[in-house]
C-alpha atoms as a PDB file:
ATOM      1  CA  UNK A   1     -10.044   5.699 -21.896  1.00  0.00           C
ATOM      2  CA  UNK A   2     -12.343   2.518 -21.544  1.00  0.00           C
ATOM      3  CA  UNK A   3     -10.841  -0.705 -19.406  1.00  0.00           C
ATOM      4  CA  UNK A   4     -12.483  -3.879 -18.598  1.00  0.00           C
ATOM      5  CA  UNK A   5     -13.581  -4.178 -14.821  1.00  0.00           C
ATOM      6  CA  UNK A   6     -11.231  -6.584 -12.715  1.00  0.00           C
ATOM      7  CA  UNK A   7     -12.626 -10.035 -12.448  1.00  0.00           C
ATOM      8  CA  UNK A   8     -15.959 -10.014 -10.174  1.00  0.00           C
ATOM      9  CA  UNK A   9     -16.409  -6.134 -10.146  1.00  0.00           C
ATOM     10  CA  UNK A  10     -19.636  -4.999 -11.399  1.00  0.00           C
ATOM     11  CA  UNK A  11     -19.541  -1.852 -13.100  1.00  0.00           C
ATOM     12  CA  UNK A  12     -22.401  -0.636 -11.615  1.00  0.00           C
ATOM     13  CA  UNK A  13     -20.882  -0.212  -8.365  1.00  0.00           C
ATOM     14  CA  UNK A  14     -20.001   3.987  -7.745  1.00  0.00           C
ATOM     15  CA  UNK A  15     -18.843   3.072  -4.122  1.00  0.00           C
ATOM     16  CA  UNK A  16     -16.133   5.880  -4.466  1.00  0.00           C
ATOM     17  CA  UNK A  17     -18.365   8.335  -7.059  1.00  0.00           C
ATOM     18  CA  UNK A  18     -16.696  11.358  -7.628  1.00  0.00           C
ATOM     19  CA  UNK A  19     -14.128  10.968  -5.412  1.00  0.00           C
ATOM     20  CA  UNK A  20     -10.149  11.249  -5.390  1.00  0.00           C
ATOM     21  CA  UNK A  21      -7.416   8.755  -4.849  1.00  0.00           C
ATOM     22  CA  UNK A  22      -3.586   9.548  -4.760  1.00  0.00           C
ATOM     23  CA  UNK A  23      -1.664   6.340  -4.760  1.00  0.00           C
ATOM     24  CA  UNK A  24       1.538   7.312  -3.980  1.00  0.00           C
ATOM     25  CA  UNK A  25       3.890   4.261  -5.493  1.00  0.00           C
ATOM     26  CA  UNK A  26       0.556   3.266  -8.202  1.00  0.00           C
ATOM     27  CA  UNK A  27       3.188   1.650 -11.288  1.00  0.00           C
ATOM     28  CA  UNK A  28       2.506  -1.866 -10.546  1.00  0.00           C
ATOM     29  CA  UNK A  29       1.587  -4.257  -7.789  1.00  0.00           C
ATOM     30  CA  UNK A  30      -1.005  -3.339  -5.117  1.00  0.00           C
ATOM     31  CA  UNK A  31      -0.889   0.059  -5.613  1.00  0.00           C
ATOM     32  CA  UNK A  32      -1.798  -0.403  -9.270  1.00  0.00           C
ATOM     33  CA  UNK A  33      -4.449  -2.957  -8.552  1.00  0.00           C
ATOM     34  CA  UNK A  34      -6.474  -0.501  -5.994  1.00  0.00           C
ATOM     35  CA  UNK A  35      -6.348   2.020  -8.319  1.00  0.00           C
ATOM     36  CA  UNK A  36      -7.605   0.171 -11.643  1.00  0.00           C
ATOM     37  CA  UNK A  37     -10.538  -1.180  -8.953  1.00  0.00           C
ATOM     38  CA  UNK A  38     -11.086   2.663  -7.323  1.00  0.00           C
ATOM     39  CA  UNK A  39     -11.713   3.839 -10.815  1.00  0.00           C
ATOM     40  CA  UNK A  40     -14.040   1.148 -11.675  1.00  0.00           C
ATOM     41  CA  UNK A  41     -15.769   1.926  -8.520  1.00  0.00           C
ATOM     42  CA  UNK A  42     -16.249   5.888  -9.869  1.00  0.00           C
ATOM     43  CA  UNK A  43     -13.141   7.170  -8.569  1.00  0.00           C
ATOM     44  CA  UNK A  44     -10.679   9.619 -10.050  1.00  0.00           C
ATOM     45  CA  UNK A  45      -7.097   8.210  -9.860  1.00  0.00           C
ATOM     46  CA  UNK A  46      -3.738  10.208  -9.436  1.00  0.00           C
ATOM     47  CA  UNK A  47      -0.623   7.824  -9.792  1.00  0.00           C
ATOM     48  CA  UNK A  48       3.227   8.100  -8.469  1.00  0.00           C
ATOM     49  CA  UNK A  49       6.216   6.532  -8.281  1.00  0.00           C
ATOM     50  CA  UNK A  50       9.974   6.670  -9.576  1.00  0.00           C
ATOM     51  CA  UNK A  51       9.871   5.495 -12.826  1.00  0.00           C
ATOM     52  CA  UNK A  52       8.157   7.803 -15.822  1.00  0.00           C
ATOM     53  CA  UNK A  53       7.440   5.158 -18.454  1.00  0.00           C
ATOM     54  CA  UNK A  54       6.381   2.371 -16.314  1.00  0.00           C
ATOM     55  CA  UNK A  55       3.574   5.234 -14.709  1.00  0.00           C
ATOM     56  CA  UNK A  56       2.808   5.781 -18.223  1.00  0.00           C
ATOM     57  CA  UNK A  57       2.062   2.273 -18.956  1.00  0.00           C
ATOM     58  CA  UNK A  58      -0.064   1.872 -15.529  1.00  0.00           C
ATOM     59  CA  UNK A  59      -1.994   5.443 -16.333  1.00  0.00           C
ATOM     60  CA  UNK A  60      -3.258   4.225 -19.239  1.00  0.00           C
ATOM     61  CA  UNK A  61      -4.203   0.770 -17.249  1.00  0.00           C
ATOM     62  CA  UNK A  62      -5.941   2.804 -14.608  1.00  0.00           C
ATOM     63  CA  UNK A  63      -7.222   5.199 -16.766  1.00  0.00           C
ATOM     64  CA  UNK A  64      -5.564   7.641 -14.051  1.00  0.00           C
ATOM     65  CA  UNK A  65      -5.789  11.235 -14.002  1.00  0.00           C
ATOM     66  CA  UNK A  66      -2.701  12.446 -13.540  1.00  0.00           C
ATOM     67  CA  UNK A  67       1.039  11.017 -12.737  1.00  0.00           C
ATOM     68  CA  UNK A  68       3.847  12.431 -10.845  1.00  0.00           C
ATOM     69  CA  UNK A  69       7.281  10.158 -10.782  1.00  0.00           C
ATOM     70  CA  UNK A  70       9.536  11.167  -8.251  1.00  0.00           C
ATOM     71  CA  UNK A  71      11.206   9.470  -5.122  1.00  0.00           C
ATOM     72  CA  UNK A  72       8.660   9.563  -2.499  1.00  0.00           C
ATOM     73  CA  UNK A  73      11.500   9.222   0.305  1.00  0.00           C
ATOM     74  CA  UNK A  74      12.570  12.264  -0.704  1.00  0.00           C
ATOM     75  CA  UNK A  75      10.488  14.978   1.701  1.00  0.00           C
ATOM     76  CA  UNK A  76      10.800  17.865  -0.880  1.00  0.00           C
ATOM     77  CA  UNK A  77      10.099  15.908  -3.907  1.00  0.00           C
ATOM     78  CA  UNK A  78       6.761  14.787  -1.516  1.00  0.00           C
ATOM     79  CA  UNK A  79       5.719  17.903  -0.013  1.00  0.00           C
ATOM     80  CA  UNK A  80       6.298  19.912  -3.634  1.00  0.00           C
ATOM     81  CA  UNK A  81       3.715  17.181  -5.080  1.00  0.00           C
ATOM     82  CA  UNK A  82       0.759  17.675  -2.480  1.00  0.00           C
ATOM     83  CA  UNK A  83       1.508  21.782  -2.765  1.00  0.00           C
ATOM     84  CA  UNK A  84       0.767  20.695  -6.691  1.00  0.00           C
ATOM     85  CA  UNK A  85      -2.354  19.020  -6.431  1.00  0.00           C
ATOM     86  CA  UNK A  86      -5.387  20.599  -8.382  1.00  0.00           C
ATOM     87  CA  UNK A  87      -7.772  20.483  -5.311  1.00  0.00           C
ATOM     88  CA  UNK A  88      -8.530  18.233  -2.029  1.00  0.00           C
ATOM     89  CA  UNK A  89      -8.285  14.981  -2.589  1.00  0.00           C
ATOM     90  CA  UNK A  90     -10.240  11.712  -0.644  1.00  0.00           C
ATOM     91  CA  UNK A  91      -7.953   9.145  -0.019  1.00  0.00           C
ATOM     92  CA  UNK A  92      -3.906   8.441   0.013  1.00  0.00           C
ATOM     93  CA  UNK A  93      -2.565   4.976  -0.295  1.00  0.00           C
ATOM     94  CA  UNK A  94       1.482   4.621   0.551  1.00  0.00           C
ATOM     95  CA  UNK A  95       2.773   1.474  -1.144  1.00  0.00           C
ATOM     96  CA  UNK A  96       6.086   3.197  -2.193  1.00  0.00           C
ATOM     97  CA  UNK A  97       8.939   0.828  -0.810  1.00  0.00           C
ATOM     98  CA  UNK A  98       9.313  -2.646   0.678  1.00  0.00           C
ATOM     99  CA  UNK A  99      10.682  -4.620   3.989  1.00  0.00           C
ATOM    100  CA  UNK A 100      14.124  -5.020   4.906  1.00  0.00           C
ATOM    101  CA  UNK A 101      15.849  -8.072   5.174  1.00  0.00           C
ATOM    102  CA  UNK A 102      19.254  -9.546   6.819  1.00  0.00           C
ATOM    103  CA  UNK A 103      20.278 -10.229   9.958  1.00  0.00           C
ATOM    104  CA  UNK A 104      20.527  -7.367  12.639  1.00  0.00           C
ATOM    105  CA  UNK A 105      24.100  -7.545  13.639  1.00  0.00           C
ATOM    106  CA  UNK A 106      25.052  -7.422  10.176  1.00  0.00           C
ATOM    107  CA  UNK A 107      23.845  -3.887   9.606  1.00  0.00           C
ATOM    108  CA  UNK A 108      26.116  -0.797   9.951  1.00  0.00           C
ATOM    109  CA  UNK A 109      24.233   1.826  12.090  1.00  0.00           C
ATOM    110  CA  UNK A 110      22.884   3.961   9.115  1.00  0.00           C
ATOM    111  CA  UNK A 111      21.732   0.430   7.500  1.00  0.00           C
ATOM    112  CA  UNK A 112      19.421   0.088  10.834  1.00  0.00           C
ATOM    113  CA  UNK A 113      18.999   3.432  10.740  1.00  0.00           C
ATOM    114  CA  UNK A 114      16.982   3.548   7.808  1.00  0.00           C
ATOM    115  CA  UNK A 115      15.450  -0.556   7.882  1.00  0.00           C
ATOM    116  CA  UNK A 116      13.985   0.635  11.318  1.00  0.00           C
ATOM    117  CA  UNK A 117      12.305   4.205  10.037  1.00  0.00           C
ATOM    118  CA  UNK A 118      11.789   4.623   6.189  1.00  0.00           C
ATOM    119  CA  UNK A 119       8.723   3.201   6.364  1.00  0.00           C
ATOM    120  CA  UNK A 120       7.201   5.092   9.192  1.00  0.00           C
ATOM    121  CA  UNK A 121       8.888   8.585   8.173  1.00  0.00           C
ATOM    122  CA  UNK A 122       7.692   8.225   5.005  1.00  0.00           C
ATOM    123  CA  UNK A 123       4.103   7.344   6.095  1.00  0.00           C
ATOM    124  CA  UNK A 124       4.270   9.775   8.623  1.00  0.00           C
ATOM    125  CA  UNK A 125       5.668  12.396   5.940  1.00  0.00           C
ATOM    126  CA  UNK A 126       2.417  11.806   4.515  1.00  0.00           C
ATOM    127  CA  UNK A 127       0.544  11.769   6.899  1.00  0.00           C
ATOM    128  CA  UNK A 128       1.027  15.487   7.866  1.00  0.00           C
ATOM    129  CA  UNK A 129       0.320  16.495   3.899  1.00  0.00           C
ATOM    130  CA  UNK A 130      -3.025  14.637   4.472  1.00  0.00           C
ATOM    131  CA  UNK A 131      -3.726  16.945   6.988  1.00  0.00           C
ATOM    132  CA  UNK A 132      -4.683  19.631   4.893  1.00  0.00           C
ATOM    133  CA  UNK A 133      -5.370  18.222   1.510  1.00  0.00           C
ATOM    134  CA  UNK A 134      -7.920  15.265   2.425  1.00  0.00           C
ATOM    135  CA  UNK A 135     -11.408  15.753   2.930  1.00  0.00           C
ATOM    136  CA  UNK A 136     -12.727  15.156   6.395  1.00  0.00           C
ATOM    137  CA  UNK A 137     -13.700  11.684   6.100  1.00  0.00           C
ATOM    138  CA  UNK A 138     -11.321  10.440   3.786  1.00  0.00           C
ATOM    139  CA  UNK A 139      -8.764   8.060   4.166  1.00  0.00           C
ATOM    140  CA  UNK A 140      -4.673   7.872   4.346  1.00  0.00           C
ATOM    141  CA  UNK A 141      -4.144   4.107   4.315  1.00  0.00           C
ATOM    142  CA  UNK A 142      -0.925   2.459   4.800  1.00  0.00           C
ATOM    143  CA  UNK A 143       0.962  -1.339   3.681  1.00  0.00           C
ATOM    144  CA  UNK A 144       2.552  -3.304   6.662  1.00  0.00           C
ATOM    145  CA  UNK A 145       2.834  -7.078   6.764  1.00  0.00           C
ATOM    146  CA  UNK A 146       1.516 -10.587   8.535  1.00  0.00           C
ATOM    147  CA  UNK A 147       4.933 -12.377   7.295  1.00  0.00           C
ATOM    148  CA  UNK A 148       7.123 -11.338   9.562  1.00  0.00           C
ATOM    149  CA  UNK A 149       4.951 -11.867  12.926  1.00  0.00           C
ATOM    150  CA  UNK A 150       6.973 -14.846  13.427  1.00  0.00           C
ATOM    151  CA  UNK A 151      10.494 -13.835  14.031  1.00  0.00           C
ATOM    152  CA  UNK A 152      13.300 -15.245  12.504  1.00  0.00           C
ATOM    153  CA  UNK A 153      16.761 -14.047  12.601  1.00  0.00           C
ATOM    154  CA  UNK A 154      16.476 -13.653   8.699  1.00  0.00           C
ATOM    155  CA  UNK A 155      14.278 -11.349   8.852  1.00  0.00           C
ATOM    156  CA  UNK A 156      16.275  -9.101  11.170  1.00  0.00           C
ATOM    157  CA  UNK A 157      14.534  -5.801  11.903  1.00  0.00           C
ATOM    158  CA  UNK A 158      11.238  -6.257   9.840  1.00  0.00           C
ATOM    159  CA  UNK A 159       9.608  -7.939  12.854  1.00  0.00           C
ATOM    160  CA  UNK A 160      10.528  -4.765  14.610  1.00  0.00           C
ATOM    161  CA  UNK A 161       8.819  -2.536  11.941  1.00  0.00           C
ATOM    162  CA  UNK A 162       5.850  -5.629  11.746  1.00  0.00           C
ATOM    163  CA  UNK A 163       5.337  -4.873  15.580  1.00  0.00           C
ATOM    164  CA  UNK A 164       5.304  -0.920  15.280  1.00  0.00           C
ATOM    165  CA  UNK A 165       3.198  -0.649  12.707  1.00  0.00           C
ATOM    166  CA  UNK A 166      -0.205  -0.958  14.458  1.00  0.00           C
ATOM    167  CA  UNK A 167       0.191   1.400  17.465  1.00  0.00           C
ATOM    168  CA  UNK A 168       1.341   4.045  15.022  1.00  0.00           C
ATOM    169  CA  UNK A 169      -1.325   3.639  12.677  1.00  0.00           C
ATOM    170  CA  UNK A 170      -3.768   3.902  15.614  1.00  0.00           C
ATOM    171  CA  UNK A 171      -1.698   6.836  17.217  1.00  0.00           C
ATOM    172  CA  UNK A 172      -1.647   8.686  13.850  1.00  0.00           C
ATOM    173  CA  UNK A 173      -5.877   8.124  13.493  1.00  0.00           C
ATOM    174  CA  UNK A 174      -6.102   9.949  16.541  1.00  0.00           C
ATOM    175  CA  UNK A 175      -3.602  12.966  15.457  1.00  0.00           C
ATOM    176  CA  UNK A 176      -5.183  13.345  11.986  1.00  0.00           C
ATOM    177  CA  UNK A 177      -9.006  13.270  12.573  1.00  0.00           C
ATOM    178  CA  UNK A 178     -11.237  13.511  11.075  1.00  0.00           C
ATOM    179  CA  UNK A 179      -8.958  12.030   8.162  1.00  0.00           C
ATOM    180  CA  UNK A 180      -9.116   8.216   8.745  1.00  0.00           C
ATOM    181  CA  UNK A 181      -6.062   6.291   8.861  1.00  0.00           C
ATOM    182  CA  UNK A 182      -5.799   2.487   8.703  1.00  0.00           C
ATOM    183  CA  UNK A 183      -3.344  -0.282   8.285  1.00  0.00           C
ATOM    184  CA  UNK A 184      -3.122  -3.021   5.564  1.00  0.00           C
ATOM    185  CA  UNK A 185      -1.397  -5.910   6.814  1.00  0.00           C
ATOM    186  CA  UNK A 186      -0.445  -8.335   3.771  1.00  0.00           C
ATOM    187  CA  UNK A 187       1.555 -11.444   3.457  1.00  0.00           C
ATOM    188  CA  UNK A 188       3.158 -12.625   0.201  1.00  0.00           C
ATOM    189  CA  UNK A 189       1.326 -11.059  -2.067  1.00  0.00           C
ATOM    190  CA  UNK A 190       2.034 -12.344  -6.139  1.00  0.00           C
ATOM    191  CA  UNK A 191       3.466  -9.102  -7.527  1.00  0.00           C
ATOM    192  CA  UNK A 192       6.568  -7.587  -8.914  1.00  0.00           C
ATOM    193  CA  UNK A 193       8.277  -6.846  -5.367  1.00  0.00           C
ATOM    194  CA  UNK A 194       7.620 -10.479  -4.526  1.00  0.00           C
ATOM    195  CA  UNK A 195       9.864 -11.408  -7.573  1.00  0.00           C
ATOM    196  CA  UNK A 196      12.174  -9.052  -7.502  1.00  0.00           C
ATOM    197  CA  UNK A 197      12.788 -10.323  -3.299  1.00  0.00           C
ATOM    198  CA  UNK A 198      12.440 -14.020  -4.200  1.00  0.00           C
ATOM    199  CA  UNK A 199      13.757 -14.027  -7.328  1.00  0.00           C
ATOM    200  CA  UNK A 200      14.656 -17.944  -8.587  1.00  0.00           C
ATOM    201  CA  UNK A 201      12.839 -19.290  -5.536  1.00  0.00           C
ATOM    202  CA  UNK A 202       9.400 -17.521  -6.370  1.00  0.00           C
ATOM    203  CA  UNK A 203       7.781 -20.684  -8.574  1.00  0.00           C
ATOM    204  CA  UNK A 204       8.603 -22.504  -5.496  1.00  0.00           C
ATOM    205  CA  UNK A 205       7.322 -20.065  -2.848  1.00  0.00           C
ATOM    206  CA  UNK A 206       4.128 -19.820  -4.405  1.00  0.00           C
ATOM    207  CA  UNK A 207       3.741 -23.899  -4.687  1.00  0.00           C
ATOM    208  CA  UNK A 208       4.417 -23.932  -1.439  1.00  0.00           C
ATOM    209  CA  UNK A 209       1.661 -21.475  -0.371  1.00  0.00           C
ATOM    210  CA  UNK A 210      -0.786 -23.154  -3.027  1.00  0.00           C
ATOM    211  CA  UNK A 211      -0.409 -26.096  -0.214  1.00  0.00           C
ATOM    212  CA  UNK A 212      -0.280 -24.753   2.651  1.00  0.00           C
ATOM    213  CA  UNK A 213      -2.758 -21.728   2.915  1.00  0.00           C
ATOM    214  CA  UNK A 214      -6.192 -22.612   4.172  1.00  0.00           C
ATOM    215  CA  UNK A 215      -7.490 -20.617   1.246  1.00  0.00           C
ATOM    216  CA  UNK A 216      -5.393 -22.898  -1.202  1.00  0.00           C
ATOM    217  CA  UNK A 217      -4.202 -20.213  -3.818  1.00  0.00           C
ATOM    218  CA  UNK A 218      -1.857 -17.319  -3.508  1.00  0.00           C
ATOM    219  CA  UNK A 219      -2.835 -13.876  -2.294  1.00  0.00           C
ATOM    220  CA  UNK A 220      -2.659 -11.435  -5.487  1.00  0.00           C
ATOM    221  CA  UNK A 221      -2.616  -8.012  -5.630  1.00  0.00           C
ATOM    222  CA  UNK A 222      -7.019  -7.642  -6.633  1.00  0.00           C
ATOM    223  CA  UNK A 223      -7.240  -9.434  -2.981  1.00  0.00           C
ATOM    224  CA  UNK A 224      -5.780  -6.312  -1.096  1.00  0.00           C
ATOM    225  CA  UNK A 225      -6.873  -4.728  -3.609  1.00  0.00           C
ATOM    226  CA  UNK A 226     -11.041  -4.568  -2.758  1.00  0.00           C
ATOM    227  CA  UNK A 227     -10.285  -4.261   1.020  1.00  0.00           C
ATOM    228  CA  UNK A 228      -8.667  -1.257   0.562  1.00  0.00           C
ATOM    229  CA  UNK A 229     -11.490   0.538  -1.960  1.00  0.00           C
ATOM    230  CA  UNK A 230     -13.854  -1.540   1.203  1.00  0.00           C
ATOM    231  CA  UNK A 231     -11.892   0.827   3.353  1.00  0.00           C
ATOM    232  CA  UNK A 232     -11.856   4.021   1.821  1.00  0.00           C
ATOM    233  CA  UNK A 233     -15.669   3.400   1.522  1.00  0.00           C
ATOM    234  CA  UNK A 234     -16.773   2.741   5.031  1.00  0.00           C
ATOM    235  CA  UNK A 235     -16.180   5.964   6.864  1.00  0.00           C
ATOM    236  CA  UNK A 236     -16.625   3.811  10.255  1.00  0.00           C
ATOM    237  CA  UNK A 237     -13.112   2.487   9.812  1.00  0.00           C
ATOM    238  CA  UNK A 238     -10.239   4.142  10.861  1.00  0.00           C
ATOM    239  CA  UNK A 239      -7.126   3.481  13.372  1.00  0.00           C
ATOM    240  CA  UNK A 240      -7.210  -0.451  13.129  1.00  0.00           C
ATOM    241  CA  UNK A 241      -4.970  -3.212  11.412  1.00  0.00           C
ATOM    242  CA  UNK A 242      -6.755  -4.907   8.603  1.00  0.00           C
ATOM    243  CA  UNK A 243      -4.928  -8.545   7.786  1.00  0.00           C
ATOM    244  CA  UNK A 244      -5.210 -10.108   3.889  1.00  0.00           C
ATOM    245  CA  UNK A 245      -2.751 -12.880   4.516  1.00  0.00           C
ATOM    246  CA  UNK A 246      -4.605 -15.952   3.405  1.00  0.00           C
ATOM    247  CA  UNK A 247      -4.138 -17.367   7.146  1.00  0.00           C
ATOM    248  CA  UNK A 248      -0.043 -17.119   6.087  1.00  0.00           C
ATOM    249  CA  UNK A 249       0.339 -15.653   9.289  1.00  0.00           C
ATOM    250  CA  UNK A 250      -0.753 -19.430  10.823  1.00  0.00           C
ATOM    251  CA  UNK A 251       0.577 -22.103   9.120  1.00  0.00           C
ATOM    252  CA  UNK A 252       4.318 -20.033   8.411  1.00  0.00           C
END
């Protein structure tokens, strides 16, 4: 299938030639965006996520591969789809999931339970399937956030998870060498998530980034996007925090 190159990709660059990426949540959003640029970049694509006929609406978007929909929280469902895999892959990007919101004392203890380590189990769930199906060299690269640097009491434990995320990044680089893991560390990013959390006050959140950020627009989902096909590319990188914020992180 034949798709258009996102806006200011040349065609011509095969930064990822021949290569494989696994994008495990790839229906929409980030995930969908690095893997519609990773296969304009030469890249074979392999999409998952939970819901069948949105991954059949992004494959044909991405021109992917493959899909798999399952629930990558779910250790079985994740290990059963890396025993599955055709051959070694390259790279793994986990966007599967999102932050947790509400204030601490509010939470039961399985609520905190889960807000503290979802998102680290399930990176570190695939982390250890990286281990033997990425090439040496290639890349597991994982979402965290700027947004919640700044702590708030709304935001009850996500500063917590904000905080974590670096030193475990760096401590899994070390672990799963020569596999290269890194961190992408995103603000509010435009996508479906973003509306689904915000929902009637997203017009107004993005007006009021449009006016604050120093790069005066709203980060969108191509922005994260090319750093992370950057990433996968430059086999110097690995065990550091990467931030694509649009300065959020400094002006709130």
């Amino acid at each position: 299938m034949a798709v258009e190159p996102p806006a200011g990709v040349d065609s011509r660059d095969q930064a990822l030639h021949g290569q494989t990426l696994v994008v495990i949540g790839g229906s929409a959003g980030i995930g969908l965006a690095t893997a519609r640029l990773a296969r304009h970049q030469g890249a074979r694509v392999i999409l998952t996520g939970r819901d069948p006929e949105r991954l059949r609406t992004a494959a044909q978007e991405a021109d992917a591969l493959s899909t798999a929909a399952f629930d990558a929280y779910d250790p079985v469902q994740l290990e059963r789809f890396f025993q599955q895999l055709p051959g070694p892959i390259d790279h793994v990007l986990v966007t599967a999931g999102g932050p947790s919101y509400g204030r601490l004392l509010d939470m039961d203890a399985e609520q905190a339970r889960r807000a503290l380590s979802d998102h680290m189990v399930l990176a570190l769930e695939a982390a250890r399937h990286c281990a033997d199906a990425v090439r040496a060299g290639g890349t597991l690269l994982l979402m965290g956030g700027t947004g919640a640097r700044r702590i708030r009491a709304a935001l009850g434990v996500a500063p917590a998870v904000t905080a974590a995320m670096p030193a475990f990044t760096a401590s899994l680089a070390l672990e799963l060498a020569p596999v290269r893991v890194n961190l992408l560390a995103a603000g509010f990013v435009d996508t479906p998530l973003s509306a689904r959390l915000l929902g009637a006050g997203l017009d107004a959140r993005r007006e009021e980034l449009r006016a604050t950020l120093p790069i005066g627009r709203v980060v969108v989902p191509e922005d994260v996007a090319a750093l992370a096909v950057h990433i996968m590319a430059n086999t110097a990188l690995t065990g550091a925090t990467y931030d694509v914020d649009g300065g959020q992180q400094f002006v709130g």
